[in-house]
N, C-alpha and C. Protein backbone atom coordinates (compact mmCIF):
# COMPACT_ATOMS: atom_id res chain seq x y z
N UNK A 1 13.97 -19.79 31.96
CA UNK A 1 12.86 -20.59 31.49
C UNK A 1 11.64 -20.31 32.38
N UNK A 2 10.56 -19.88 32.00
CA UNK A 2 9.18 -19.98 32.26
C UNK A 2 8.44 -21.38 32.59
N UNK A 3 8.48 -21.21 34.17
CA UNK A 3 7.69 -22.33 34.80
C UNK A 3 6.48 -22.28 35.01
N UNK A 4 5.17 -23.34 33.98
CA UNK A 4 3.75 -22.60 34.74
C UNK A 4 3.44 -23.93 35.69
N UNK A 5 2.62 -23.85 36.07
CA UNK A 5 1.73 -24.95 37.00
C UNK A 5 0.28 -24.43 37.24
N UNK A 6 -0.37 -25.16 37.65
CA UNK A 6 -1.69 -24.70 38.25
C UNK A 6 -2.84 -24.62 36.99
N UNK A 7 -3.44 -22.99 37.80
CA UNK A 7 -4.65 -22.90 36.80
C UNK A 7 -3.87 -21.42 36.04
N UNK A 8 -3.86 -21.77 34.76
CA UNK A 8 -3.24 -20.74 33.39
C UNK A 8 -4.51 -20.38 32.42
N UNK A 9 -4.13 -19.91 31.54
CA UNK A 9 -4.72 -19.06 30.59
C UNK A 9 -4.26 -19.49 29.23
N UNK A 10 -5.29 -20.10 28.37
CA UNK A 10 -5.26 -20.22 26.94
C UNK A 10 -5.74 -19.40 26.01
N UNK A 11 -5.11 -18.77 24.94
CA UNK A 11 -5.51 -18.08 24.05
C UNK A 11 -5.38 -19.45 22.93
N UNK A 12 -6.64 -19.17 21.84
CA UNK A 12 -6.87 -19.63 20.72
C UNK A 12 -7.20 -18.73 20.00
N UNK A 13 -6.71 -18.73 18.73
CA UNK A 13 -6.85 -17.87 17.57
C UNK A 13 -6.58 -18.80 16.11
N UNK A 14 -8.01 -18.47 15.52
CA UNK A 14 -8.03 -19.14 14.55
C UNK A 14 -8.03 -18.54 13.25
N UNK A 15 -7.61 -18.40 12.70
CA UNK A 15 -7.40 -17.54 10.84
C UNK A 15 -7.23 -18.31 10.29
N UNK A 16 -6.99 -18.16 8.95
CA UNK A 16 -6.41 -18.41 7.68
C UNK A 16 -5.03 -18.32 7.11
N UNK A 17 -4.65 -19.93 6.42
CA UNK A 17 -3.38 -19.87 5.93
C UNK A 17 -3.13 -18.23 5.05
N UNK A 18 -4.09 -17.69 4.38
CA UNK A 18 -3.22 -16.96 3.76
C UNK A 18 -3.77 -15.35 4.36
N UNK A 19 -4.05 -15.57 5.77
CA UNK A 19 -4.08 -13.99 6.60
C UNK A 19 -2.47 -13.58 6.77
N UNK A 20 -2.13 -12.17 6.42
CA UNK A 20 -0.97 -12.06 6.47
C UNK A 20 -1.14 -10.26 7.55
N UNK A 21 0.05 -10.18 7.77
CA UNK A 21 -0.30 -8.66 8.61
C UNK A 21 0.86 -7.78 7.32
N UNK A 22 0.93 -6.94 6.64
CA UNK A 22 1.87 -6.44 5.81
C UNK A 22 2.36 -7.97 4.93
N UNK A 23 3.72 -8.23 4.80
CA UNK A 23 4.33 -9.54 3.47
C UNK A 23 4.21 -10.39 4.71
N UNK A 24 4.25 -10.28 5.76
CA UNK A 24 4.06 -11.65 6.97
C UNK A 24 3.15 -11.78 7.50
N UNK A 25 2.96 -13.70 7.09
CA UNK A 25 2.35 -14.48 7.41
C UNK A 25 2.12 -14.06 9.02
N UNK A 26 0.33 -14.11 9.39
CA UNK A 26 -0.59 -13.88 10.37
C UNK A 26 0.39 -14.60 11.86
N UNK A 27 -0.23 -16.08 11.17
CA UNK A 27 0.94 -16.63 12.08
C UNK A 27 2.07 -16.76 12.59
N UNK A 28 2.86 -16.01 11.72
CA UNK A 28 4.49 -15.50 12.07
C UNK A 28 4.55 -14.80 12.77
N UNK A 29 3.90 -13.90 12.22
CA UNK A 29 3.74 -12.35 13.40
C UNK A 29 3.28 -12.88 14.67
N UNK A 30 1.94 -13.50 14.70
CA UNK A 30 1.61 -13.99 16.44
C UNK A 30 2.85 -14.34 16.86
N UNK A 31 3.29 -15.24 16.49
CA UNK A 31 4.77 -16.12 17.00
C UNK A 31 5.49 -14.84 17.53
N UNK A 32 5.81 -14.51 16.79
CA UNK A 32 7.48 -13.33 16.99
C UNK A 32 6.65 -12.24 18.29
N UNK A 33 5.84 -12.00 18.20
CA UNK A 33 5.30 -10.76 19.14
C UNK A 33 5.15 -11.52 19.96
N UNK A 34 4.52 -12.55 19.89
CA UNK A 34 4.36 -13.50 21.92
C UNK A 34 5.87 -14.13 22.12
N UNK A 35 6.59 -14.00 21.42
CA UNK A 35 7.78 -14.38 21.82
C UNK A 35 8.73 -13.06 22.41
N UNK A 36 8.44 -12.13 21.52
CA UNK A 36 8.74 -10.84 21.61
C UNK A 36 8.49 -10.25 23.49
N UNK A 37 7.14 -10.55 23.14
CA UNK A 37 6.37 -10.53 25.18
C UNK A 37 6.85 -10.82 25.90
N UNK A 38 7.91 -12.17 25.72
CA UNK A 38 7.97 -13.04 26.61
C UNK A 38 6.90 -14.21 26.96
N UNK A 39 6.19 -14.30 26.14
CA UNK A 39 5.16 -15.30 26.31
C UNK A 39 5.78 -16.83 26.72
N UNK A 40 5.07 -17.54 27.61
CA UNK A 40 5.75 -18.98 27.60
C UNK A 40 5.63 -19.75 26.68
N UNK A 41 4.93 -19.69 25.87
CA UNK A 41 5.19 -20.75 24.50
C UNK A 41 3.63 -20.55 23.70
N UNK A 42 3.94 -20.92 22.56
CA UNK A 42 2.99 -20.94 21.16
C UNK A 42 3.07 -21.68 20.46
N UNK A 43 1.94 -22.44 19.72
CA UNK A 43 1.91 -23.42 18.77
C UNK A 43 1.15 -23.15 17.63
N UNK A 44 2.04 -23.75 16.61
CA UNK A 44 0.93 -23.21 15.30
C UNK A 44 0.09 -24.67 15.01
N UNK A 45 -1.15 -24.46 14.80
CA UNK A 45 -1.29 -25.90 13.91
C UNK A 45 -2.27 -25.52 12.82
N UNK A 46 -1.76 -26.56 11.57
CA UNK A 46 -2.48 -26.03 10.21
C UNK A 46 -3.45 -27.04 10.08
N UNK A 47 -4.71 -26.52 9.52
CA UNK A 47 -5.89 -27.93 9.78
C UNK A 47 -5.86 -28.64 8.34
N UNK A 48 -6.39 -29.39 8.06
CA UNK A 48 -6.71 -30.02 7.12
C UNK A 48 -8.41 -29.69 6.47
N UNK A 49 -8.89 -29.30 7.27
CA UNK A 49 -10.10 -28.61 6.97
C UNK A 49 -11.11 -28.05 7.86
N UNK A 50 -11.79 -27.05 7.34
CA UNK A 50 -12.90 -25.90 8.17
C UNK A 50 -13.15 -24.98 7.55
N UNK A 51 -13.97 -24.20 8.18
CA UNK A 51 -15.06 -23.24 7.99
C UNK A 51 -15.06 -22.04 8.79
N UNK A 52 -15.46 -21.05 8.88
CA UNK A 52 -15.54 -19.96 9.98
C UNK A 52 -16.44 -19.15 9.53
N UNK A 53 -16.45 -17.97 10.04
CA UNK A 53 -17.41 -17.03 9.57
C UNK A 53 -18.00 -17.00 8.34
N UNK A 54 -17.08 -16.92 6.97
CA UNK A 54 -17.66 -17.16 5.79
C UNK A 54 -18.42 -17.79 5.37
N UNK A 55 -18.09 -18.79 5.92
CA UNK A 55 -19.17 -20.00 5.91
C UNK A 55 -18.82 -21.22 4.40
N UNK A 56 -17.34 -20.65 3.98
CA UNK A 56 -16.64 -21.61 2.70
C UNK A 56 -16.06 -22.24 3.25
N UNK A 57 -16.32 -23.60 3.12
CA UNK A 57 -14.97 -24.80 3.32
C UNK A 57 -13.73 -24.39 2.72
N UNK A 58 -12.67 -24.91 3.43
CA UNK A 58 -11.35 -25.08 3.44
C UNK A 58 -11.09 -26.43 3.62
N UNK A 59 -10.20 -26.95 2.63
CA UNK A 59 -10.08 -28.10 2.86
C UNK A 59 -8.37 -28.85 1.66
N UNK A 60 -8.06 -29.77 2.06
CA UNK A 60 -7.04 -30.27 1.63
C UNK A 60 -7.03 -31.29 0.15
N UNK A 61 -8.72 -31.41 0.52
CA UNK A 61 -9.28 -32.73 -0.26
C UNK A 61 -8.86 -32.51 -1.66
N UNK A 62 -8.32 -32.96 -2.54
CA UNK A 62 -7.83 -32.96 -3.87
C UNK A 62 -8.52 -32.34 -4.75
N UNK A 63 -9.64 -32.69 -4.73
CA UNK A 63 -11.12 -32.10 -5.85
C UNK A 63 -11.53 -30.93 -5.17
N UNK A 64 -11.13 -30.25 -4.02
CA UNK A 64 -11.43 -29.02 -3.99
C UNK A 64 -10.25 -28.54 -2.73
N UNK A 65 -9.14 -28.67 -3.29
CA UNK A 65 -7.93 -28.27 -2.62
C UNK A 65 -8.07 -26.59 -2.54
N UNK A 66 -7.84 -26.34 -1.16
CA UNK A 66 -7.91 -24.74 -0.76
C UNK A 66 -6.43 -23.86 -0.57
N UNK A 67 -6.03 -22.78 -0.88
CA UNK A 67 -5.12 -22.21 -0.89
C UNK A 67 -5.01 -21.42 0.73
N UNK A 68 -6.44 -21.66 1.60
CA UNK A 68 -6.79 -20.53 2.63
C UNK A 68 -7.18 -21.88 3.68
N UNK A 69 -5.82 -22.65 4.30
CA UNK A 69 -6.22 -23.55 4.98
C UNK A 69 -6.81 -22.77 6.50
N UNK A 70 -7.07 -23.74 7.47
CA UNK A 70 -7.32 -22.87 8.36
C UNK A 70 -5.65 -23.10 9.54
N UNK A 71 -5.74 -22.31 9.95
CA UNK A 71 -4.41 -22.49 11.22
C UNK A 71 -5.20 -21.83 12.39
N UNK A 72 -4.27 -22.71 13.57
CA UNK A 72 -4.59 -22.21 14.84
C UNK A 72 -3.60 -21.87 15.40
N UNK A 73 -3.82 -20.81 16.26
CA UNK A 73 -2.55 -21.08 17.06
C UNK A 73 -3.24 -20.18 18.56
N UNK A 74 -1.83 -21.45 19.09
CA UNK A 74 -2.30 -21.85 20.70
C UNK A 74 -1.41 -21.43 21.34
N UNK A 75 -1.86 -20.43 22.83
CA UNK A 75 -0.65 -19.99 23.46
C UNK A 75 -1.20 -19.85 24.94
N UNK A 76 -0.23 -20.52 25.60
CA UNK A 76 -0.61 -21.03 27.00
C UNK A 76 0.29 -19.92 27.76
N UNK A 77 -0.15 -19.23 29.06
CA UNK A 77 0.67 -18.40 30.38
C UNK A 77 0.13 -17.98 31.03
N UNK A 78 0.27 -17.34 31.99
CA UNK A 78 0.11 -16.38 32.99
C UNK A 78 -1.71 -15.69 32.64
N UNK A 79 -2.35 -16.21 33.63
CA UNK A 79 -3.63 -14.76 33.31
C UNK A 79 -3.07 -13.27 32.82
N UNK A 80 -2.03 -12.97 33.52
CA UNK A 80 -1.80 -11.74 33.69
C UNK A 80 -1.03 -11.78 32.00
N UNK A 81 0.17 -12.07 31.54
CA UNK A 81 0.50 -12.30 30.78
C UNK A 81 -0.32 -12.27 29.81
N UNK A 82 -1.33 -13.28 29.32
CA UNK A 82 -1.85 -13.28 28.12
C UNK A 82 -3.22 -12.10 27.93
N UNK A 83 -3.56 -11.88 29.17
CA UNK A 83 -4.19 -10.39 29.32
C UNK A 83 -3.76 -9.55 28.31
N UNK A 84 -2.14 -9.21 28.76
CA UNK A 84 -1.47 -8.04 28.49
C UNK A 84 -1.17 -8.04 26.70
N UNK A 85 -0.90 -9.43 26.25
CA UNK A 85 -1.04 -9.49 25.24
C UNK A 85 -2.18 -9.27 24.10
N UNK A 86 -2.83 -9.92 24.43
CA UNK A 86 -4.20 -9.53 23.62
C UNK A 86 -4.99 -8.45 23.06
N UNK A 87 -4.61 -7.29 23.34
CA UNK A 87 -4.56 -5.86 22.58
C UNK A 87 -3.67 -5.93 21.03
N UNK A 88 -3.06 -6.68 20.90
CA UNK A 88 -1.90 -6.84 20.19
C UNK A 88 -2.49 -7.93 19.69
N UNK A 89 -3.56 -8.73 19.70
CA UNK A 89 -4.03 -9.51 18.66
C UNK A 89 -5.05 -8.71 18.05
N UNK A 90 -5.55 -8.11 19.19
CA UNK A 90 -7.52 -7.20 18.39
C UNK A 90 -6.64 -6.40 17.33
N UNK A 91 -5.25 -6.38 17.30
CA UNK A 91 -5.07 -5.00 16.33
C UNK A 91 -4.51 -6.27 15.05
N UNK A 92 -4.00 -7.57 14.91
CA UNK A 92 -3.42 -8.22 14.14
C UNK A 92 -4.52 -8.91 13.60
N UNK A 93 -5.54 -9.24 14.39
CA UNK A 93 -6.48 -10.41 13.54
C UNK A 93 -7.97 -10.13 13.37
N UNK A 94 -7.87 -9.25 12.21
CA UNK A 94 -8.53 -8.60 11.16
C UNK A 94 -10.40 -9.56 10.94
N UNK A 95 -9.71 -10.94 10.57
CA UNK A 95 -10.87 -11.70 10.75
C UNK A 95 -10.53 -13.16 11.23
N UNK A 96 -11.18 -13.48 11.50
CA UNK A 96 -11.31 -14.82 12.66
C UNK A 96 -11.63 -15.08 13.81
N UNK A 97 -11.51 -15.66 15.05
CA UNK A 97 -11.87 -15.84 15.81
C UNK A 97 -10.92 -16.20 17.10
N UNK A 98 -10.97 -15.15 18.36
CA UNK A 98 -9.71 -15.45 19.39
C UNK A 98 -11.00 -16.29 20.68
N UNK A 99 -10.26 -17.05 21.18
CA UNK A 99 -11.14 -17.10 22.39
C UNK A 99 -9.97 -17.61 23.62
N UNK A 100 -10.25 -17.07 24.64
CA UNK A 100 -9.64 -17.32 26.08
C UNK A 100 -10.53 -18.67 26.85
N UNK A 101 -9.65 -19.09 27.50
CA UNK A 101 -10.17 -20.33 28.56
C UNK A 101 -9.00 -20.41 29.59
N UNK A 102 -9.38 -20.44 30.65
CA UNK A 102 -8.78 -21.04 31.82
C UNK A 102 -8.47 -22.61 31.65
N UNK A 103 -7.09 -23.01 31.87
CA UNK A 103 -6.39 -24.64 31.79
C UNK A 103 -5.73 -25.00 33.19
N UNK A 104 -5.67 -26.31 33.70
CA UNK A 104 -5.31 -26.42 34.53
C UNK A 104 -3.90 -26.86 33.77
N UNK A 105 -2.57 -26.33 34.23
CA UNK A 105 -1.48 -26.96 33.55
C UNK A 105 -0.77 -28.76 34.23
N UNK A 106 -0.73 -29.17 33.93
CA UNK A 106 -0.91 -30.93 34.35
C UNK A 106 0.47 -30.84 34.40
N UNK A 107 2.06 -30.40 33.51
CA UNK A 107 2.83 -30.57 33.24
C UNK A 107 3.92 -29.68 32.56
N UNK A 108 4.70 -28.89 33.00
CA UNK A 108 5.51 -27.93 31.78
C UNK A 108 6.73 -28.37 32.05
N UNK A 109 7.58 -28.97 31.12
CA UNK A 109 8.96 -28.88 31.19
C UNK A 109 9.54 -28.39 30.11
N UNK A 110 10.68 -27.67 29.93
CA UNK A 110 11.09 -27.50 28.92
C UNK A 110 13.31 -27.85 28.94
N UNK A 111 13.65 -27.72 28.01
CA UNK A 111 14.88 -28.12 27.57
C UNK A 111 15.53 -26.86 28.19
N UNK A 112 16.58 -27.32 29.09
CA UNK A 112 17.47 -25.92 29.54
C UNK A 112 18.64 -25.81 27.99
N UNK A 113 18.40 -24.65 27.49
CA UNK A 113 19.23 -24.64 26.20
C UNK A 113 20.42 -23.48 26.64
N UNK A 114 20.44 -23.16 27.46
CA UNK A 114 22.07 -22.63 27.82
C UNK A 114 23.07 -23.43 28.60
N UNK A 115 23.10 -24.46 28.04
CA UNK A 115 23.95 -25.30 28.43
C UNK A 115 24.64 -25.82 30.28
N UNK A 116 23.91 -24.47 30.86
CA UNK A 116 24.40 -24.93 32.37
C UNK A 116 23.28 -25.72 33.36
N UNK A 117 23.92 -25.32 34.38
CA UNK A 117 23.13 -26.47 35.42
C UNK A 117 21.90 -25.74 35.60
């Protein structure tokens, strides 16, 4: 298990529900390749509504329900780490928007899932 503390590195990347890289979903692929890395963890989240470059709403709202929600996804580690990764997004995310920030990490625990001590 990947322990962070301190001051880390956030990647944000924002696309579209229906950005795909080949038949898989944009966001799948991020997932599996930063997992693939070894990345310490990733989150997807799907918005309920926004805008980006195009400058067309996306939105959930009934009277103009969108097929192209927006998703984010968030992935916290290592400067060095998410460095190394990020070549591997300029080549996956075609259109949208990535941005880096420095986080202070307040807290990481995670579930020991191999059962020992």
């Amino acid at each position: 298990m990947i322990e962070l503390e301190g001051t880390q590195r956030r990647l944000t990347i924002f696309i579209g529900e229906s950005d795909h890289h080949g038949h898989t979903p944009l966001a799948t692929e991020i997932v599996q390749r930063a997992h693939a890395a070894g990345v310490a963890g990733v989150t997807v989240l799907r918005g309920v509504e926004g805008y980006g470059a195009s400058n067309h709403i996306h939105t959930t709202r009934i009277l103009s329900l969108s097929a192209d929600l927006p998703m984010v996804v968030i992935i916290v580690d290592e400067p060095e780490r998410i460095d190394a990764f990020v070549p591997q997004l300029e080549e996956l995310v075609t259109e949208g928007l990535i941005i880096a920030d420095d986080v202070q990490v307040i807290r990481h625990v995670g579930r020991n899932l191999g059962g020992g001590t």
